[in-house]
PDB file of N, CA and C in Angstrom:
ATOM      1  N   UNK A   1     -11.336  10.816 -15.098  1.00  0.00           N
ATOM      2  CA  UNK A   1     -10.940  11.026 -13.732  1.00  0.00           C
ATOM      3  C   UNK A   1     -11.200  12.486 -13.394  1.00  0.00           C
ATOM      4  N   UNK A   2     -11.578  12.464 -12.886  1.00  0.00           N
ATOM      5  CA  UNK A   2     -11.537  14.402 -11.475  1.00  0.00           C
ATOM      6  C   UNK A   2     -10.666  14.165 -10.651  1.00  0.00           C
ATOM      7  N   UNK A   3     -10.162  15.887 -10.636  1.00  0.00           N
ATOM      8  CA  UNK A   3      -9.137  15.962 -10.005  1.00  0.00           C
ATOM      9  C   UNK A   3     -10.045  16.887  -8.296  1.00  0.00           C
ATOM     10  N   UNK A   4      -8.980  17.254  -8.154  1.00  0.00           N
ATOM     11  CA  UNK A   4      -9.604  18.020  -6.681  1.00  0.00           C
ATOM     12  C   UNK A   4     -10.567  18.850  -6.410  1.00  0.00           C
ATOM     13  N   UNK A   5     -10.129  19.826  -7.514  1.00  0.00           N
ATOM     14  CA  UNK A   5     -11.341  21.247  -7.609  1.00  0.00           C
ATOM     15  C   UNK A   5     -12.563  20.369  -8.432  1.00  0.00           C
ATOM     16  N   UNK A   6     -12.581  19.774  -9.081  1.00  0.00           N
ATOM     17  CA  UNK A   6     -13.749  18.990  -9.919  1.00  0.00           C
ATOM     18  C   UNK A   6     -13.572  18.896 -11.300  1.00  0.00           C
ATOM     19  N   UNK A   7     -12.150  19.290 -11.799  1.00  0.00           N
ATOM     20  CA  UNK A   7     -11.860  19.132 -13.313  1.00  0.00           C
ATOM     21  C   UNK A   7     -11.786  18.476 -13.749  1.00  0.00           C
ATOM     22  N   UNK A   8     -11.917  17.818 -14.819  1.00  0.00           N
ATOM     23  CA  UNK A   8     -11.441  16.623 -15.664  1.00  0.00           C
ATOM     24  C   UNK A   8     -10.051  16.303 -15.662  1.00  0.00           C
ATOM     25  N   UNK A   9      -9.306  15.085 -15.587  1.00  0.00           N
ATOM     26  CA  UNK A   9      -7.815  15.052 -15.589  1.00  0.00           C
ATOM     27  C   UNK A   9      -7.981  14.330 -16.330  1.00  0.00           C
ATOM     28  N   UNK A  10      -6.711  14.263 -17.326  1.00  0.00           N
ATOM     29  CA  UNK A  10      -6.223  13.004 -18.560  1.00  0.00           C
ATOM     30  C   UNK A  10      -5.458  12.525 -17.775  1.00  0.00           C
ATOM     31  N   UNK A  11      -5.642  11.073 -17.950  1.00  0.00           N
ATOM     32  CA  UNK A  11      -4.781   9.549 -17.342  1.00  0.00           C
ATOM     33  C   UNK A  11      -3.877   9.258 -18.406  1.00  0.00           C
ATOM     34  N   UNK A  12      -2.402   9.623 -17.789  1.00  0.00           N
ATOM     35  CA  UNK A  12      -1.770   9.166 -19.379  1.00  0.00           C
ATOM     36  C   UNK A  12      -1.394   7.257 -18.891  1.00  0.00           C
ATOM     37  N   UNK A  13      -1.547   6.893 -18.231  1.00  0.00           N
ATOM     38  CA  UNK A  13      -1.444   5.485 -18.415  1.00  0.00           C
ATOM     39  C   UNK A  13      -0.571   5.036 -16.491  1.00  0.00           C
ATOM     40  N   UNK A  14      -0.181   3.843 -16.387  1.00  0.00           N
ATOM     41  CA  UNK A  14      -0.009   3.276 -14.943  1.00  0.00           C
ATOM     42  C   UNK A  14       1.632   2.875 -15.706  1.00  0.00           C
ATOM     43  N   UNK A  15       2.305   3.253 -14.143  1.00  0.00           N
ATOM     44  CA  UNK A  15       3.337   2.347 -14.204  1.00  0.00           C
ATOM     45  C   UNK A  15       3.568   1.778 -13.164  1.00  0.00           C
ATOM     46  N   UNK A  16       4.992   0.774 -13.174  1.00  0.00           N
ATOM     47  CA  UNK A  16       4.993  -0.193 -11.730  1.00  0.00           C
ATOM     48  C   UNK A  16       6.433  -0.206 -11.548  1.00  0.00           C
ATOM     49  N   UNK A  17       6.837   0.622 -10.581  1.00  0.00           N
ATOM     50  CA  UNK A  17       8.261   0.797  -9.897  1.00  0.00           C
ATOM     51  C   UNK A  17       8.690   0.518  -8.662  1.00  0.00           C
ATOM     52  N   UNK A  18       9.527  -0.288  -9.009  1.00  0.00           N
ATOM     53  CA  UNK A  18       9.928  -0.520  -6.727  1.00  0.00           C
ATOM     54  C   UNK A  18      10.222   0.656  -6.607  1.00  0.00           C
ATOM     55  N   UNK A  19       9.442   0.434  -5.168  1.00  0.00           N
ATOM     56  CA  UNK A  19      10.098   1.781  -4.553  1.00  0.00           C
ATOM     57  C   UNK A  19      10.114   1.551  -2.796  1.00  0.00           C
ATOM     58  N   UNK A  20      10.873   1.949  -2.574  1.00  0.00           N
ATOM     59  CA  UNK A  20      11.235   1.820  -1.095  1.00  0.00           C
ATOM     60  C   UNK A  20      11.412   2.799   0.036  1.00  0.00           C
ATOM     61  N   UNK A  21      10.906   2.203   1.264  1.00  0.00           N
ATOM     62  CA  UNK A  21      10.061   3.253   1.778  1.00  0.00           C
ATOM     63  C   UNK A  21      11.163   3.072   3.340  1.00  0.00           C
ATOM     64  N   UNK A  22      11.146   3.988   4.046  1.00  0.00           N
ATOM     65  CA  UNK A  22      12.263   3.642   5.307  1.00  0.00           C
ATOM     66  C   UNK A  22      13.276   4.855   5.096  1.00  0.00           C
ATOM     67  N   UNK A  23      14.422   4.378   6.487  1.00  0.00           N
ATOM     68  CA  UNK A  23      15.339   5.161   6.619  1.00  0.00           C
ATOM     69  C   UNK A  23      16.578   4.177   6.858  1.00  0.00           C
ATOM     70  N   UNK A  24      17.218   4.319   6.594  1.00  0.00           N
ATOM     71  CA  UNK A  24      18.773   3.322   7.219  1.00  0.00           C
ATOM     72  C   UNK A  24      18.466   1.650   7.099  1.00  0.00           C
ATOM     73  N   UNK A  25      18.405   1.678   8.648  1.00  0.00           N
ATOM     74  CA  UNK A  25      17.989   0.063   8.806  1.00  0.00           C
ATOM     75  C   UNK A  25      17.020   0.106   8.805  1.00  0.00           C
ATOM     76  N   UNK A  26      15.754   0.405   8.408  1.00  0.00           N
ATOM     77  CA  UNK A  26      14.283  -0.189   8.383  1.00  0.00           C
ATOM     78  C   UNK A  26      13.840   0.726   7.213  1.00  0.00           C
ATOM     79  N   UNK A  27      14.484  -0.550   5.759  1.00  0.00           N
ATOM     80  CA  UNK A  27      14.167  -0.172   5.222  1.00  0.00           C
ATOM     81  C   UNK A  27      12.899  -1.603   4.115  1.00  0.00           C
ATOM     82  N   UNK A  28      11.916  -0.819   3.556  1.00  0.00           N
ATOM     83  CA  UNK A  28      11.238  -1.938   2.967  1.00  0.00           C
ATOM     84  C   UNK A  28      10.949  -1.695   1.335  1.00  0.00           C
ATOM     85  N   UNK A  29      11.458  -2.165   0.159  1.00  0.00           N
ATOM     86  CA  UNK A  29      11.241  -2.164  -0.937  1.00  0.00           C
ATOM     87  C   UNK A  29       9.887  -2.816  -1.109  1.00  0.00           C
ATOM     88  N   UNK A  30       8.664  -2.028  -2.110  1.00  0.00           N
ATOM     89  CA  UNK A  30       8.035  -3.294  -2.706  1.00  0.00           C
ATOM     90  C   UNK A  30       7.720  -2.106  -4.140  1.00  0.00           C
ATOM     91  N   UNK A  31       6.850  -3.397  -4.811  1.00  0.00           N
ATOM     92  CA  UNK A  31       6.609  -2.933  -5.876  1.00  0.00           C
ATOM     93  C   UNK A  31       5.201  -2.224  -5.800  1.00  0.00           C
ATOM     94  N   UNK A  32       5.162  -0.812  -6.519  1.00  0.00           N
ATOM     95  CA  UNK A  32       3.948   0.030  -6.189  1.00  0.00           C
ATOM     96  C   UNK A  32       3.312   0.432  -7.765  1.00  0.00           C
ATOM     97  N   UNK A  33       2.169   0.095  -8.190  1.00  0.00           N
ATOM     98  CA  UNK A  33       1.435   0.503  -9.274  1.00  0.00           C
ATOM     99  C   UNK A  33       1.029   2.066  -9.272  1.00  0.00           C
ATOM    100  N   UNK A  34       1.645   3.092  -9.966  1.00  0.00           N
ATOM    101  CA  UNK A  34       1.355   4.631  -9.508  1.00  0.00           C
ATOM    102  C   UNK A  34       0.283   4.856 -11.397  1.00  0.00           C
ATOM    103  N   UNK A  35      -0.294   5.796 -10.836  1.00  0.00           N
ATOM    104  CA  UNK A  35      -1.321   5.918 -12.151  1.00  0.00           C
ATOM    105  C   UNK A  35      -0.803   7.546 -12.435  1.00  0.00           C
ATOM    106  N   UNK A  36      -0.409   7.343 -13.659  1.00  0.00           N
ATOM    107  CA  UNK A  36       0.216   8.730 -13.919  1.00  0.00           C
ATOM    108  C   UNK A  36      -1.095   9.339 -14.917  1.00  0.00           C
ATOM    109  N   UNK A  37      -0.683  11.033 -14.446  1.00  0.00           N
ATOM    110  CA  UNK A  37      -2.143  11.902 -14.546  1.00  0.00           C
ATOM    111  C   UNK A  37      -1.464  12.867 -15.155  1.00  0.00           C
ATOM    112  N   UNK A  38      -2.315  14.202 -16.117  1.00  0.00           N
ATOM    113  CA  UNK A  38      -1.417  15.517 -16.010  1.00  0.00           C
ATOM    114  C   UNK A  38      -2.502  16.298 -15.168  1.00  0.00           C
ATOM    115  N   UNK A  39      -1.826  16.678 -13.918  1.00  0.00           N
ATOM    116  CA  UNK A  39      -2.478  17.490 -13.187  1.00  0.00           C
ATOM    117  C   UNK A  39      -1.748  18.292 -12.803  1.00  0.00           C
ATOM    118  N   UNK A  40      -2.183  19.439 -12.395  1.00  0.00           N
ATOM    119  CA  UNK A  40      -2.042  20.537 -11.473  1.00  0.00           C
ATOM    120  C   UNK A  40      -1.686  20.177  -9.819  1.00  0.00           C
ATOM    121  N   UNK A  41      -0.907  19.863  -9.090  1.00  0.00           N
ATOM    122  CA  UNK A  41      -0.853  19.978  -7.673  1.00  0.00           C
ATOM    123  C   UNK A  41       0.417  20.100  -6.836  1.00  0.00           C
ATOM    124  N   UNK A  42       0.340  20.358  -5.286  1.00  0.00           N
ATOM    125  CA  UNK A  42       1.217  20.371  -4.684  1.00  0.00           C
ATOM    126  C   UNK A  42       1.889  19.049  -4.235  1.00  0.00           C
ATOM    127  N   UNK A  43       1.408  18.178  -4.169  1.00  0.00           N
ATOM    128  CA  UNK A  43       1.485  16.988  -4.206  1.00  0.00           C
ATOM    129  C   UNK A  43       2.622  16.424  -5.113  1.00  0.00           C
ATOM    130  N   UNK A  44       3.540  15.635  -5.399  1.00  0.00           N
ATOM    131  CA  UNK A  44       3.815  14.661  -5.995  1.00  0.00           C
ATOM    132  C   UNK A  44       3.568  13.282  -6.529  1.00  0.00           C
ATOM    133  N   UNK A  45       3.042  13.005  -5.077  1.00  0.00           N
ATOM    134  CA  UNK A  45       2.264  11.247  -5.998  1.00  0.00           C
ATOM    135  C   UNK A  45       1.270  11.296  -4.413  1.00  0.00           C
ATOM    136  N   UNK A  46       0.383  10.211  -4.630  1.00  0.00           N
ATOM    137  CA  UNK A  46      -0.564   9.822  -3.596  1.00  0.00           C
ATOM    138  C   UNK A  46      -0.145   8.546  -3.362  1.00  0.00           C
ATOM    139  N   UNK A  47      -0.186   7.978  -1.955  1.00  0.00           N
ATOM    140  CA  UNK A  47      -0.684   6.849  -1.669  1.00  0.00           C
ATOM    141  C   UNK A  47      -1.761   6.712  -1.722  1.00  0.00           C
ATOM    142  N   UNK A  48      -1.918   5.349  -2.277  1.00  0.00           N
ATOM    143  CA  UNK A  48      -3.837   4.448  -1.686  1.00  0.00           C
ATOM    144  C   UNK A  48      -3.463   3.557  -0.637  1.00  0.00           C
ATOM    145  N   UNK A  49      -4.554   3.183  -0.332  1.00  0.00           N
ATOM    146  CA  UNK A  49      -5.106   2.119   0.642  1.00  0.00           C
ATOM    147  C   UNK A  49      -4.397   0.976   0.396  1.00  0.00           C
ATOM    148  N   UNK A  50      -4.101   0.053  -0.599  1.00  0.00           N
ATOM    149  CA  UNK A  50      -3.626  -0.451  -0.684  1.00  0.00           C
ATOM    150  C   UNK A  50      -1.940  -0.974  -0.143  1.00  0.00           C
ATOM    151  N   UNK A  51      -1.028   0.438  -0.735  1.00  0.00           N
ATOM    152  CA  UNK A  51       0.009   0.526  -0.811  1.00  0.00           C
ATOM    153  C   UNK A  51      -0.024   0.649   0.841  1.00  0.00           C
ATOM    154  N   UNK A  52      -0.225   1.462   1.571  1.00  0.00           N
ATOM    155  CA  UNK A  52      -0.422   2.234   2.862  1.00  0.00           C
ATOM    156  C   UNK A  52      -0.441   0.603   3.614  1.00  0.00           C
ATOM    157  N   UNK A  53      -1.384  -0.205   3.410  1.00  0.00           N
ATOM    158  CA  UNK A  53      -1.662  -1.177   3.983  1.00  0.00           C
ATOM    159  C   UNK A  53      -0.286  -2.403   3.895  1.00  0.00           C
ATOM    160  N   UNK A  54       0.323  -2.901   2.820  1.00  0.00           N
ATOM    161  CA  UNK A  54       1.380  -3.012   2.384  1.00  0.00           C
ATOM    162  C   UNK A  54       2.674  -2.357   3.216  1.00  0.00           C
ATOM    163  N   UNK A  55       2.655  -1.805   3.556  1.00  0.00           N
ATOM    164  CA  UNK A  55       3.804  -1.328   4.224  1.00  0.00           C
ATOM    165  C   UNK A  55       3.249  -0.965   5.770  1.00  0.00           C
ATOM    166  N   UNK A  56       2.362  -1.105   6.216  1.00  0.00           N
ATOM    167  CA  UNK A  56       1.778  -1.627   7.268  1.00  0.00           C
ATOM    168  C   UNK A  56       1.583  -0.234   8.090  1.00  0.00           C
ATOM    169  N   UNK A  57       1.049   0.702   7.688  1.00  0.00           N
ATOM    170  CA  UNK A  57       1.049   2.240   7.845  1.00  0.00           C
ATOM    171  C   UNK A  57      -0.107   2.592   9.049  1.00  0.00           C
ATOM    172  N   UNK A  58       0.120   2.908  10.200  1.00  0.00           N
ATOM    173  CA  UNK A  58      -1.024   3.584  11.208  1.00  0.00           C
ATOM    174  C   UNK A  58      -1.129   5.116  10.609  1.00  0.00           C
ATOM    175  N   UNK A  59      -2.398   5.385  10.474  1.00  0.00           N
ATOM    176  CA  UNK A  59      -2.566   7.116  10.051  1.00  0.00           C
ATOM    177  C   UNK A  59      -2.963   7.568  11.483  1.00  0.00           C
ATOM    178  N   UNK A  60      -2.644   8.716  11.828  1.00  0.00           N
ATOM    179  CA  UNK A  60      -3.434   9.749  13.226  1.00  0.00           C
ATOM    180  C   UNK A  60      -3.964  10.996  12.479  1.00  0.00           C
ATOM    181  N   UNK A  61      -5.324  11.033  11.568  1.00  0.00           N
ATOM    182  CA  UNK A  61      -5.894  11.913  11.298  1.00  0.00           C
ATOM    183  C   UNK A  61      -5.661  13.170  12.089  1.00  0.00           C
ATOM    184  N   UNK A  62      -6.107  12.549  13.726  1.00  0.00           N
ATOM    185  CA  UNK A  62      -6.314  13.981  14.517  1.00  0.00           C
ATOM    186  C   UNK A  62      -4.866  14.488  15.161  1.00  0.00           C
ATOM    187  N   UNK A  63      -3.690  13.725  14.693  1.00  0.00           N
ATOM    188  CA  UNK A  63      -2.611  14.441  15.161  1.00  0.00           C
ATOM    189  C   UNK A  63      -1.753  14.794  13.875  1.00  0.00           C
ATOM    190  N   UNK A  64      -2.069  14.443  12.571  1.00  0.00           N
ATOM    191  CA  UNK A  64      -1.559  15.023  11.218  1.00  0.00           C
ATOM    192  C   UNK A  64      -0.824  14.118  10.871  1.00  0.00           C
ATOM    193  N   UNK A  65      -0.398  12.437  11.174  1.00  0.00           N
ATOM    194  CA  UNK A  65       1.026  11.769  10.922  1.00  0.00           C
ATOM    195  C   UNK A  65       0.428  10.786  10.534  1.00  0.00           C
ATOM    196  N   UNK A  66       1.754  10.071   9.810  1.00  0.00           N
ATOM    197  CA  UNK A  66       1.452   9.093   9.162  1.00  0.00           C
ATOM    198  C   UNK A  66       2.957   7.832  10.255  1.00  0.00           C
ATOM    199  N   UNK A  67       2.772   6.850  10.533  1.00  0.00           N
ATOM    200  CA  UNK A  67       3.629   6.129  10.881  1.00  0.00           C
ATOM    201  C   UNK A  67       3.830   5.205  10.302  1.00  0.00           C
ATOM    202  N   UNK A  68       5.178   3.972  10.054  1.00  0.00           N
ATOM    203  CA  UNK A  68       5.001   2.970  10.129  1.00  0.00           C
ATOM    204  C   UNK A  68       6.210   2.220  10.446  1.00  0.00           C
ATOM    205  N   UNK A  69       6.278   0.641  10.647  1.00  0.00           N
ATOM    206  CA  UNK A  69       7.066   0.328  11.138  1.00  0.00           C
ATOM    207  C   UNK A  69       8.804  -0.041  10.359  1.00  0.00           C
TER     208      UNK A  69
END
């Protein structure tokens, strides 16, 4: 795997944790496959496409947000 700048990253292996996404009343549990890495970043974890889609996510590139319902 490469990481951002173009380094090599070690994959130490995938795990699969509910995790739930919301505030109060709108809230939605599902189960999310996260691929754990040792990297360097500001970041904590990424969404994919997948997951994003799954929880039914509109992105606004050109206004910086992520929504969903």
């Amino acid at each position: 795997m490469v990481g951002f700048v173009g380094e090599q990253i070690e994959v130490w292996g995938y795990t699969e944790l509910e995790t739930t996404f919301g505030e109060k009343g709108q809230l939605k549990t599902i189960t999310v496959k996260y691929l754990v890495v040792n990297a360097r970043s500001t970041y904590n974890l990424l969404l994919g496409g997948p997951t994003l889609n799954r929880i039914g996510v509109v992105i606004s590139t050109s206004h910086l947000k992520v929504k969903y319902p």
